[in-house]
N, C-alpha and C. Protein backbone atom coordinates (compact mmCIF):
# COMPACT_ATOMS: atom_id res chain seq x y z
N UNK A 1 0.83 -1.20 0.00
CA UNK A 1 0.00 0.00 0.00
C UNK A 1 0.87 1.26 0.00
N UNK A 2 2.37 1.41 0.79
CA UNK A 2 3.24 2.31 1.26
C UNK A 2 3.34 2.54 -0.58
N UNK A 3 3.68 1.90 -1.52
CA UNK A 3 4.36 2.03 -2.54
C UNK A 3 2.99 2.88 -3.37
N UNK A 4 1.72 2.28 -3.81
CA UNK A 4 0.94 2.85 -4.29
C UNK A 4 0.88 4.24 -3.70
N UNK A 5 0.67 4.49 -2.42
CA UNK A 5 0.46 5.99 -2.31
C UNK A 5 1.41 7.01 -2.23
N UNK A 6 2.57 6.27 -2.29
CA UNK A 6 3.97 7.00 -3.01
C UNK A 6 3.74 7.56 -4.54
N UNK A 7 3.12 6.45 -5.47
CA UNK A 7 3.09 6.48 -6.49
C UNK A 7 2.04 7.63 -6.93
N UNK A 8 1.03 7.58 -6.40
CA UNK A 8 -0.23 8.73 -6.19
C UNK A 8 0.32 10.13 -5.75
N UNK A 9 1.24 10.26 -4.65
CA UNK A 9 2.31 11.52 -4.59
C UNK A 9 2.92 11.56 -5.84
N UNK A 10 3.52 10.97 -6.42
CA UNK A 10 4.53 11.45 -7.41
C UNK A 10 3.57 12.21 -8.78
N UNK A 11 2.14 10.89 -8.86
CA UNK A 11 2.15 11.55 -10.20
C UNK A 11 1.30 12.65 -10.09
N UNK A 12 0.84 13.43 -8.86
CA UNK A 12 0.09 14.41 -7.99
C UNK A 12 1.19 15.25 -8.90
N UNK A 13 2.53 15.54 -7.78
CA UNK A 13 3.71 16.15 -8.68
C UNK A 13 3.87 16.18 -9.68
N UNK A 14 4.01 15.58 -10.93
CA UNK A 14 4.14 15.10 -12.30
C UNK A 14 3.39 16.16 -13.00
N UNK A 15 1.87 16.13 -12.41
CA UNK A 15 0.29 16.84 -12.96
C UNK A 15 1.01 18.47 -13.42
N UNK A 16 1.68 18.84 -11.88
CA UNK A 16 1.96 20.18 -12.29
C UNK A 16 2.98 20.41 -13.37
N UNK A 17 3.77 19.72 -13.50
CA UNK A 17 4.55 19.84 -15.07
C UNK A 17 3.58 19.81 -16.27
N UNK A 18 2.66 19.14 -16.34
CA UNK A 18 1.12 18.99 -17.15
C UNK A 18 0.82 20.70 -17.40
N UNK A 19 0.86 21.21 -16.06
CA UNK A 19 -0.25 22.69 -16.22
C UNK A 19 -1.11 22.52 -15.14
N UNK A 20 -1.24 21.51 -14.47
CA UNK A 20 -2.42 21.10 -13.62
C UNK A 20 -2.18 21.33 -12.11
N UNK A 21 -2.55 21.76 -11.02
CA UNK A 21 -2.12 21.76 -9.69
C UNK A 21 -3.58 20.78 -8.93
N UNK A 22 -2.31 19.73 -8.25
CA UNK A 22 -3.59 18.61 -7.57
C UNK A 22 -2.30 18.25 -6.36
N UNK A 23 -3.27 18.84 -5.69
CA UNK A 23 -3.50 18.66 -3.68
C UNK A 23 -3.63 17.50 -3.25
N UNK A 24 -2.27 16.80 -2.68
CA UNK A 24 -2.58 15.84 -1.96
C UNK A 24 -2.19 15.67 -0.53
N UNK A 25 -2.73 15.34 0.75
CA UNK A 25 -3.08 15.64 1.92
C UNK A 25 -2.89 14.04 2.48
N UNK A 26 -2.47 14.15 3.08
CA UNK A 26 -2.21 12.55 4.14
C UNK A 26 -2.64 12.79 5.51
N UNK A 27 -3.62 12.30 6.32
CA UNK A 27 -3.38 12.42 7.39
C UNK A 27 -3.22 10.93 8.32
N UNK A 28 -2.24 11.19 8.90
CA UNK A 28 -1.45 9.64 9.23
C UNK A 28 -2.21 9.22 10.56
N UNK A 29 -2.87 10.25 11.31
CA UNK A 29 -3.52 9.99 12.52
C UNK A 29 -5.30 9.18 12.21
N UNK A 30 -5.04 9.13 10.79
CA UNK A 30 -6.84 8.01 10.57
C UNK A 30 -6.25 7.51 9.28
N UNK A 31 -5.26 7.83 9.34
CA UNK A 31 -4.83 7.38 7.68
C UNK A 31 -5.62 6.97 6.44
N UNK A 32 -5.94 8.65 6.50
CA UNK A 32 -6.69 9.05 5.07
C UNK A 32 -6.01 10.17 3.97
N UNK A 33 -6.44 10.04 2.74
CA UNK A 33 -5.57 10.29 1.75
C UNK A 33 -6.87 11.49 0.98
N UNK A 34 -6.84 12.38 1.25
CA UNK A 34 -7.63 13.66 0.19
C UNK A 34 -6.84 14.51 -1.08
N UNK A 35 -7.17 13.98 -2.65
CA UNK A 35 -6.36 14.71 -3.40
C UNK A 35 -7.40 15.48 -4.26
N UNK A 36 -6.97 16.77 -3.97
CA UNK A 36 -8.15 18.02 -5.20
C UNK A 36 -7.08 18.32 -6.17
N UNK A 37 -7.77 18.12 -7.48
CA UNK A 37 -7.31 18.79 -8.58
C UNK A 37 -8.09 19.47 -9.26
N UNK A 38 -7.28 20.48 -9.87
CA UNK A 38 -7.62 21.56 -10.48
C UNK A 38 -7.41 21.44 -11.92
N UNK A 39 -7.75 20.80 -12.94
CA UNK A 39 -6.92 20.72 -14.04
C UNK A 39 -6.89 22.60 -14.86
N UNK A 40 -5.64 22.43 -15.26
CA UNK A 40 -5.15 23.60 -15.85
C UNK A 40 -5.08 24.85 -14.91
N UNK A 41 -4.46 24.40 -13.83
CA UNK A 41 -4.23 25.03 -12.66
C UNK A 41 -5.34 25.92 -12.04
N UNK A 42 -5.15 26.30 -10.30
CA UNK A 42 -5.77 26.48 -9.54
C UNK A 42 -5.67 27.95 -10.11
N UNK A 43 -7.31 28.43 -9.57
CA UNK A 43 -7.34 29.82 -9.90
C UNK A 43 -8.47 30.57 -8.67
N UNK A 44 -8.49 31.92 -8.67
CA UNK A 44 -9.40 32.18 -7.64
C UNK A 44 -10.02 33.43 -7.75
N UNK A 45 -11.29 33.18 -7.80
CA UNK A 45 -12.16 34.40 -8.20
C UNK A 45 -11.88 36.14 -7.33
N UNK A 46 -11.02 35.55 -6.27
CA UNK A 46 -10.76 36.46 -5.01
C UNK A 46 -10.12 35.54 -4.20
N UNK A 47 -9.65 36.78 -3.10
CA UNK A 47 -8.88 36.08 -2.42
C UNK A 47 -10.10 35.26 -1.16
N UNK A 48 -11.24 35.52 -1.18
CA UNK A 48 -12.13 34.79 -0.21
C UNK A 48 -13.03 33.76 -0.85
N UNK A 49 -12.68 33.69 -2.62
CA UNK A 49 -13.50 32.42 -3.41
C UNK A 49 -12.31 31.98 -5.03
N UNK A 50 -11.78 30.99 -3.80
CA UNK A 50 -11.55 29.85 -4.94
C UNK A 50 -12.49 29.06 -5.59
N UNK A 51 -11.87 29.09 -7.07
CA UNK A 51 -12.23 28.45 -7.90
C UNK A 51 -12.79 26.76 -7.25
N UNK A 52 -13.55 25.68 -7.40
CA UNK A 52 -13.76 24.61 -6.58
C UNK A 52 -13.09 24.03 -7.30
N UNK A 53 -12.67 22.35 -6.97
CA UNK A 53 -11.99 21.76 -7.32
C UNK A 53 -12.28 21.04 -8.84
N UNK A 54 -11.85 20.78 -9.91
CA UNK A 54 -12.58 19.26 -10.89
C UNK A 54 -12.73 18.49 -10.15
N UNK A 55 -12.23 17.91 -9.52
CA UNK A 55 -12.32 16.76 -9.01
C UNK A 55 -11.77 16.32 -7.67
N UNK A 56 -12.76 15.58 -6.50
CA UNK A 56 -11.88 15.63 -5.30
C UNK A 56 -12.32 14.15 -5.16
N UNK A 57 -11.18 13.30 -4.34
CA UNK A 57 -11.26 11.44 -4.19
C UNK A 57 -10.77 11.51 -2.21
N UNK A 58 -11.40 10.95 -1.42
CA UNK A 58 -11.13 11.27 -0.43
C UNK A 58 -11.36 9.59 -0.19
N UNK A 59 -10.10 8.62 0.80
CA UNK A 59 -10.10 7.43 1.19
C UNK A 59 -9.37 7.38 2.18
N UNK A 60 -9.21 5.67 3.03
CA UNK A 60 -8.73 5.60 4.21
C UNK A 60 -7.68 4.22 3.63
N UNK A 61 -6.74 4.21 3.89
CA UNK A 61 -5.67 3.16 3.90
C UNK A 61 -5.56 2.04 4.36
N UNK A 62 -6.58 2.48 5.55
CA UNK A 62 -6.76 0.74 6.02
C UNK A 62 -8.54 0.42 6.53
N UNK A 63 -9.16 0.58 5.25
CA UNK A 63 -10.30 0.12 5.00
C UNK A 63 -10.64 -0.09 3.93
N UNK A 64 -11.13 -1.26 4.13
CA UNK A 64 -11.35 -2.44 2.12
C UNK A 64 -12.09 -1.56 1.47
N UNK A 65 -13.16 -1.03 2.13
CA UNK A 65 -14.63 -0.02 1.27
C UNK A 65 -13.87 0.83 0.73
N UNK A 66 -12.78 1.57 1.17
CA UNK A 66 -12.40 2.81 0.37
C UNK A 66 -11.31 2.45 -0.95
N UNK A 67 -11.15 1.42 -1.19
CA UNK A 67 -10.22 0.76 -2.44
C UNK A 67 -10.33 1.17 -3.49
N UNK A 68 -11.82 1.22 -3.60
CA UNK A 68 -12.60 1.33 -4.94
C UNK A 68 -12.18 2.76 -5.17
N UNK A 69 -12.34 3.82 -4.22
CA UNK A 69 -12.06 5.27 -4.49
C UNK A 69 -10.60 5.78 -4.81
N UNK A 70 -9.56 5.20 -3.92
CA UNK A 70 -8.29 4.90 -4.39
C UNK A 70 -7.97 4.52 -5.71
N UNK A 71 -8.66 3.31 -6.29
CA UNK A 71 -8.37 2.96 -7.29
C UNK A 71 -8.80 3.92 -8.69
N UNK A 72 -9.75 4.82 -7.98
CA UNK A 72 -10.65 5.88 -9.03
C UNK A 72 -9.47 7.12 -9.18
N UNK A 73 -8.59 7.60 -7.82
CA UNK A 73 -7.88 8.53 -8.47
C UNK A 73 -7.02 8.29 -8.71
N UNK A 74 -6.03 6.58 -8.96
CA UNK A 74 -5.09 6.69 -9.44
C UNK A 74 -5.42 6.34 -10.95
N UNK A 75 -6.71 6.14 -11.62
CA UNK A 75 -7.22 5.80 -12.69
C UNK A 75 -7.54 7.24 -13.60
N UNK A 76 -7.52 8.26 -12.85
CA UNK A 76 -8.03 9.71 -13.03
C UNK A 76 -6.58 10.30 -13.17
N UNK A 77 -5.51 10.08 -12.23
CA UNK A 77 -4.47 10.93 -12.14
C UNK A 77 -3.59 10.56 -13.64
N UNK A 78 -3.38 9.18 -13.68
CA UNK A 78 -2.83 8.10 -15.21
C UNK A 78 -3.76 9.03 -16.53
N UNK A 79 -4.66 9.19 -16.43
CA UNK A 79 -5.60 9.78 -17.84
C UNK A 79 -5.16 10.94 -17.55
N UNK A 80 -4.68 11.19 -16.32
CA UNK A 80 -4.74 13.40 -16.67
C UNK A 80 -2.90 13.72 -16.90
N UNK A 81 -2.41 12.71 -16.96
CA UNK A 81 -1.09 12.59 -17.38
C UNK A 81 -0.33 12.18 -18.54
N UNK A 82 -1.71 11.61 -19.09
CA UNK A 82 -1.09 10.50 -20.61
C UNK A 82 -1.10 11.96 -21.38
């Protein structure tokens, strides 16, 4: 699992060479994984209204139910990179 969500960091990183800025968030104390992307970078109507995200995938690392969602943004991050 350590390796996949390495891999989900990197190509998070990667995106912005793309043009794209995508947010990824770990929190190790429930060990859950929240990544927002913005494709064609983040922008903000003001400084009190950002733009919302394209797309946000929010899962837990050590629960089977959230796999499926995991598996959705590293299936999303691969297409916004090809």
């Amino acid at each position: 699992m350590n390796e996949r969500v390495l891999n989900l960091l990197s190509m998070c990183m990667q995106a912005k060479e793309k043009g794209h800025d995508v947010f990824f968030c770990y929190s190790p104390h429930v060990q859950s994984v929240d990544i927002s992307s913005f494709e064609n970078g983040w922008t903000s109507k003001g400084e009190d209204e950002p733009n919302p995200p394209t797309v946000k995938f929010s899962f837990y690392l050590d629960r089977d139910w959230s796999f499926a969602e995991f598996d959705r943004a590293e299936a999303y991050l691969k297409e916004l990179l090809a």
